[in-house]
N, C-alpha and C. Protein backbone atom coordinates (compact mmCIF):
# COMPACT_ATOMS: atom_id res chain seq x y z
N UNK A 1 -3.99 83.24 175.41
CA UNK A 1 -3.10 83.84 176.35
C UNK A 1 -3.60 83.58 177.76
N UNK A 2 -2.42 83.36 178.57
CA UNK A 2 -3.13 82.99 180.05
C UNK A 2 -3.39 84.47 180.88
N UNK A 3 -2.63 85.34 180.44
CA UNK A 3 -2.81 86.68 181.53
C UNK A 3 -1.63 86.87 182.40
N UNK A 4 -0.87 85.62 182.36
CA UNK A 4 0.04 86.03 183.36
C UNK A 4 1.11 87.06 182.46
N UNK A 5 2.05 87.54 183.03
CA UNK A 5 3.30 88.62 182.46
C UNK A 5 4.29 87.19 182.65
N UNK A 6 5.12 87.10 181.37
CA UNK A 6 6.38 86.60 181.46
C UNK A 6 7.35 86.85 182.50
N UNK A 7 8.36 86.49 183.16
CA UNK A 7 9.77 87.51 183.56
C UNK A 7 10.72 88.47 182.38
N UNK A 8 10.65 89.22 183.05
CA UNK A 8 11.78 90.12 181.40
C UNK A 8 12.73 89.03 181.90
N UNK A 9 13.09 88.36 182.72
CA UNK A 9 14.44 87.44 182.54
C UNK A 9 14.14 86.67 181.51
N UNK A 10 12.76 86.16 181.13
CA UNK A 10 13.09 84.78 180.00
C UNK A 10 13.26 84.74 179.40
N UNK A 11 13.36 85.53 178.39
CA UNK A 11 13.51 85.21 176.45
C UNK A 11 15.32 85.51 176.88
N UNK A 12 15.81 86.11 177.73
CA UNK A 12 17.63 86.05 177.47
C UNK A 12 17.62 84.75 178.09
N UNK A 13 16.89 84.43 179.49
CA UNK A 13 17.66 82.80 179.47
C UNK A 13 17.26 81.94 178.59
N UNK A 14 15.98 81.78 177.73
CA UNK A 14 15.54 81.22 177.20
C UNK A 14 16.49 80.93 175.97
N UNK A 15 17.26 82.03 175.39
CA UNK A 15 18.07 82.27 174.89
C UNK A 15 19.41 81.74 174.95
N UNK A 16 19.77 82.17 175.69
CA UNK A 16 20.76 81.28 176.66
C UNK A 16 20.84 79.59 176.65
N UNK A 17 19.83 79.10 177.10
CA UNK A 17 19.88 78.02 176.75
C UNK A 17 19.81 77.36 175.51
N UNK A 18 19.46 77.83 174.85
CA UNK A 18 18.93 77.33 173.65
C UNK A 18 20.70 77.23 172.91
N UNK A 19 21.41 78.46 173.07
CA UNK A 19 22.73 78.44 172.80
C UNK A 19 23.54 77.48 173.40
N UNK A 20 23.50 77.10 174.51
CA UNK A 20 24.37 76.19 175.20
C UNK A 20 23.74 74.95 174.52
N UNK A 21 23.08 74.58 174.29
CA UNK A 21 22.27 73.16 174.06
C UNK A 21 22.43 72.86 172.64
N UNK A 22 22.86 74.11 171.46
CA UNK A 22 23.22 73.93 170.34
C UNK A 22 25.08 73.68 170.68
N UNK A 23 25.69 74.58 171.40
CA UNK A 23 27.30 74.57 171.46
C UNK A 23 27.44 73.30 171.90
N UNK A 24 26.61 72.92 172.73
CA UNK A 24 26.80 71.52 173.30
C UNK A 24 26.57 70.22 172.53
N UNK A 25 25.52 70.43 171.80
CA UNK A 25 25.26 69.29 170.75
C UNK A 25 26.60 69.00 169.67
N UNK A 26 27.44 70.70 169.17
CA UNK A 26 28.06 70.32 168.30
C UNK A 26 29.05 69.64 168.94
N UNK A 27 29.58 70.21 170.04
CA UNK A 27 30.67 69.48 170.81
C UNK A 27 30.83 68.36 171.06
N UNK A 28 29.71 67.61 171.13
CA UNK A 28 29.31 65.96 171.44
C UNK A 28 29.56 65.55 170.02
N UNK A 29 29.35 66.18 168.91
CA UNK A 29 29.66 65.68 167.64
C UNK A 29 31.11 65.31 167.35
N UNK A 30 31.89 66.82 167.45
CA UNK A 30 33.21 66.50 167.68
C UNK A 30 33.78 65.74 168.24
N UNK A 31 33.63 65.51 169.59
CA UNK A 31 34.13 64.99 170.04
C UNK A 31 34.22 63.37 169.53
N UNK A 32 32.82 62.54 169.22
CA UNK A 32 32.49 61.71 168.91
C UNK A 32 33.95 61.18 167.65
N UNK A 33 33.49 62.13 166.93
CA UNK A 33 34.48 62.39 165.43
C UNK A 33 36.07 61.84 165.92
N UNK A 34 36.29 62.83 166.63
CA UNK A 34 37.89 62.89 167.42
C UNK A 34 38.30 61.67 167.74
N UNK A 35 37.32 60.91 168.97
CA UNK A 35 37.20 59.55 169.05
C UNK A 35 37.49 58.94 168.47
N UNK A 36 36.65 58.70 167.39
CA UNK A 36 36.90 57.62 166.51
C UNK A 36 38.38 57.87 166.07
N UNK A 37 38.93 59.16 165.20
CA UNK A 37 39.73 59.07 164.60
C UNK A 37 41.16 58.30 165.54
N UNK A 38 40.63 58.75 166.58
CA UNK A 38 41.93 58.25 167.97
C UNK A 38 41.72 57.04 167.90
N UNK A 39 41.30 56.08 167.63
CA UNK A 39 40.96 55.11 167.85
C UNK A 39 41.46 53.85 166.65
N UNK A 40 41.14 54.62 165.00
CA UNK A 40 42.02 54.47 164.59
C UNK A 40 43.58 54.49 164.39
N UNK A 41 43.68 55.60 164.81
CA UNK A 41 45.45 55.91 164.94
C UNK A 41 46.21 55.08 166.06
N UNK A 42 45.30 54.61 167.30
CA UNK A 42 45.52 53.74 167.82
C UNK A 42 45.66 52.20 167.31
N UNK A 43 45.19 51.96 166.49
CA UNK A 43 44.95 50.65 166.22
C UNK A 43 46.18 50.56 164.82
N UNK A 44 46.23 51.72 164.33
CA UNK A 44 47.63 52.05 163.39
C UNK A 44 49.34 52.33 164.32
N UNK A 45 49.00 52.67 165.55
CA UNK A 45 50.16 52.91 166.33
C UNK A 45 50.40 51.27 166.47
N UNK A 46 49.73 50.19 166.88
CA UNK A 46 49.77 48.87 167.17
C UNK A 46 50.60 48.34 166.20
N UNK A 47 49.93 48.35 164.71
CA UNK A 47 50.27 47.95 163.56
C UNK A 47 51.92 47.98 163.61
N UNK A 48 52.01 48.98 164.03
CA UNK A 48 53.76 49.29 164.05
C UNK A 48 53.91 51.08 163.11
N UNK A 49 53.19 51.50 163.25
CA UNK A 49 52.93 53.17 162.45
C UNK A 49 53.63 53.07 161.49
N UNK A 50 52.37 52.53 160.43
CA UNK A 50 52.46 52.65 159.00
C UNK A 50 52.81 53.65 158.27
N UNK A 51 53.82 53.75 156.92
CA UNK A 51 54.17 54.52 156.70
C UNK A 51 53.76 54.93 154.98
N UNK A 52 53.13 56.34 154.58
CA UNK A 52 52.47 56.50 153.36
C UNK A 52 54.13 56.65 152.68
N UNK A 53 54.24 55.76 151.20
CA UNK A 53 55.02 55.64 150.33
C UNK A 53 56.37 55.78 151.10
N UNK A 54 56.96 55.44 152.07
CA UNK A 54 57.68 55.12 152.99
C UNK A 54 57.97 56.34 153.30
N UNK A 55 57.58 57.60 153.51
CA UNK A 55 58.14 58.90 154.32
C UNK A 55 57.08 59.28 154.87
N UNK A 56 56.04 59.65 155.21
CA UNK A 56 55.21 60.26 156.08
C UNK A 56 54.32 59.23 156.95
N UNK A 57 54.61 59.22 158.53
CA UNK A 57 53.70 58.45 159.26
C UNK A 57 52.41 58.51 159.03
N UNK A 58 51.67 57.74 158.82
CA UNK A 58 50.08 57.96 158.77
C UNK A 58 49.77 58.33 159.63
N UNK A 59 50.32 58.33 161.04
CA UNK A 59 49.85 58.91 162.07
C UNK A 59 49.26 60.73 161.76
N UNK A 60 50.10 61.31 161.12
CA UNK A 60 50.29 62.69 160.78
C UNK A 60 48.05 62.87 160.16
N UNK A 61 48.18 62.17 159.26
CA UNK A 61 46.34 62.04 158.68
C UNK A 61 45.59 62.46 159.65
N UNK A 62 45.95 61.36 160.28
CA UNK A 62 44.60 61.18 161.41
C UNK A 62 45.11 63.09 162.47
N UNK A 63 46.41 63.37 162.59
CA UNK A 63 46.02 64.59 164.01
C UNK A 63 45.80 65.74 162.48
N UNK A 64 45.88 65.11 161.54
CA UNK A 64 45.65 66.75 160.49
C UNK A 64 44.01 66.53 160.68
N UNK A 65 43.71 65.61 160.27
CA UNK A 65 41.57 65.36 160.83
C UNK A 65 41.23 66.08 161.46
N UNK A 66 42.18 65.86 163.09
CA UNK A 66 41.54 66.43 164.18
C UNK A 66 41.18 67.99 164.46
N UNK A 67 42.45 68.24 163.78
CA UNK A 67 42.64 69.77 163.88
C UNK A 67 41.20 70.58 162.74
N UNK A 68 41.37 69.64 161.80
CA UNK A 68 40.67 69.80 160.86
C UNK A 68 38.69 70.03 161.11
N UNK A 69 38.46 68.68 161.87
CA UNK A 69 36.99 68.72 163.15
C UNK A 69 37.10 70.27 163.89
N UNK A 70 38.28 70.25 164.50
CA UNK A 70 38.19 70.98 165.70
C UNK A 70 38.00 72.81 164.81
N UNK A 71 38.36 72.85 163.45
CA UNK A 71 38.50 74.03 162.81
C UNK A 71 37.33 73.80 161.91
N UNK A 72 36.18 73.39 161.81
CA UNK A 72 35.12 73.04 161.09
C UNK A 72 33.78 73.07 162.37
N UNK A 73 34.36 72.48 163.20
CA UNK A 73 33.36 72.67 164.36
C UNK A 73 33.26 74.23 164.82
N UNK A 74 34.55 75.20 165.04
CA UNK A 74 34.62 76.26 165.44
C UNK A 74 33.51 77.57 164.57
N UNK A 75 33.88 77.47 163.33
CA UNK A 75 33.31 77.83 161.84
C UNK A 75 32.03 77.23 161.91
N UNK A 76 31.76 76.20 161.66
CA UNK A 76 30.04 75.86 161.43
C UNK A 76 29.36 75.67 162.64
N UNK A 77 29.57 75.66 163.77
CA UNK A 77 28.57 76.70 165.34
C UNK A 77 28.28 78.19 165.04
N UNK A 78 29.56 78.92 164.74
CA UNK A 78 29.31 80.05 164.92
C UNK A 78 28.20 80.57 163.72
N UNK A 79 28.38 80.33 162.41
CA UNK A 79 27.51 80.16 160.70
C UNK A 79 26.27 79.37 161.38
N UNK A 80 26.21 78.84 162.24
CA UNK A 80 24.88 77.57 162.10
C UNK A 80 24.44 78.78 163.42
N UNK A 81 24.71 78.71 164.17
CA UNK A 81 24.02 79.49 165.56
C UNK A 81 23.48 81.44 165.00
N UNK A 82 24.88 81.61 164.33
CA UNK A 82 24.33 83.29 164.00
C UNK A 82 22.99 83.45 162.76
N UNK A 83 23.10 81.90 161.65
CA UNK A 83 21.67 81.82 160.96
C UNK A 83 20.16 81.97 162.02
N UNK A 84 20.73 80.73 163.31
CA UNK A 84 19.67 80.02 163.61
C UNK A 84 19.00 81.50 164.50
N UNK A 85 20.23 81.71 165.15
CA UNK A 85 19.49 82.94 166.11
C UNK A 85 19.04 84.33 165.49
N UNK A 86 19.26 84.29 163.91
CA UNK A 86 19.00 85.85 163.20
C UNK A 86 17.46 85.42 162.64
N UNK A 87 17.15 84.30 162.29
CA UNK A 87 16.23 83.72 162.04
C UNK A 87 15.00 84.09 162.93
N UNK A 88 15.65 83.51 164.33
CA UNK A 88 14.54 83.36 165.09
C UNK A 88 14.05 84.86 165.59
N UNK A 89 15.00 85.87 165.33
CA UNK A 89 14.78 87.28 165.94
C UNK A 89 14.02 87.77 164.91
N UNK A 90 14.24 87.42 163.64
CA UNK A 90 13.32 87.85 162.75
C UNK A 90 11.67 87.86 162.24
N UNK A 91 11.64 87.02 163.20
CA UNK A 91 10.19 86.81 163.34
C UNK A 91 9.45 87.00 164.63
């Protein structure tokens, strides 16, 4: 131990950050994800928007994905952050 006193501010910013830097990581994931899928659907919009067994645009796949990321990302931050941070209080 050095002797010095912490700030009572640090363990909440410390905290703090540690949260933003996880919300942020997943977000860069998503987003990444999203990307791509746009990217395909782009390259399927070109094609002339292919069509599954001739009634549903494939386009429809790819924004059900997105929604799908964007509702998987919401759910596994909050499950992954309330483990990580019950964890760390526990000790």
């Amino acid at each position: 131990m050095s002797g010095r006193a912490e700030p009572f501010w640090s363990a909440p910013v410390n905290s703090a950050l540690r949260l933003a830097t996880f919300i942020g990581c997943h977000t860069f994931v998503t987003l990444v994800l999203i990307g791509c899928s746009r990217l395909v659907a782009m390259a399927l919009d070109r094609a002339g928007d292919p069509r599954v067994f001739d009634y549903m645009p494939f386009r429809y796949f790819f924004d059900l994905m997105d929604v799908v990321f964007i509702t998987i990302f919401i759910a596994g931050t909050f499950l992954s952050a309330k483990r990580a941070f019950k964890e760390n209080d526990d000790g």
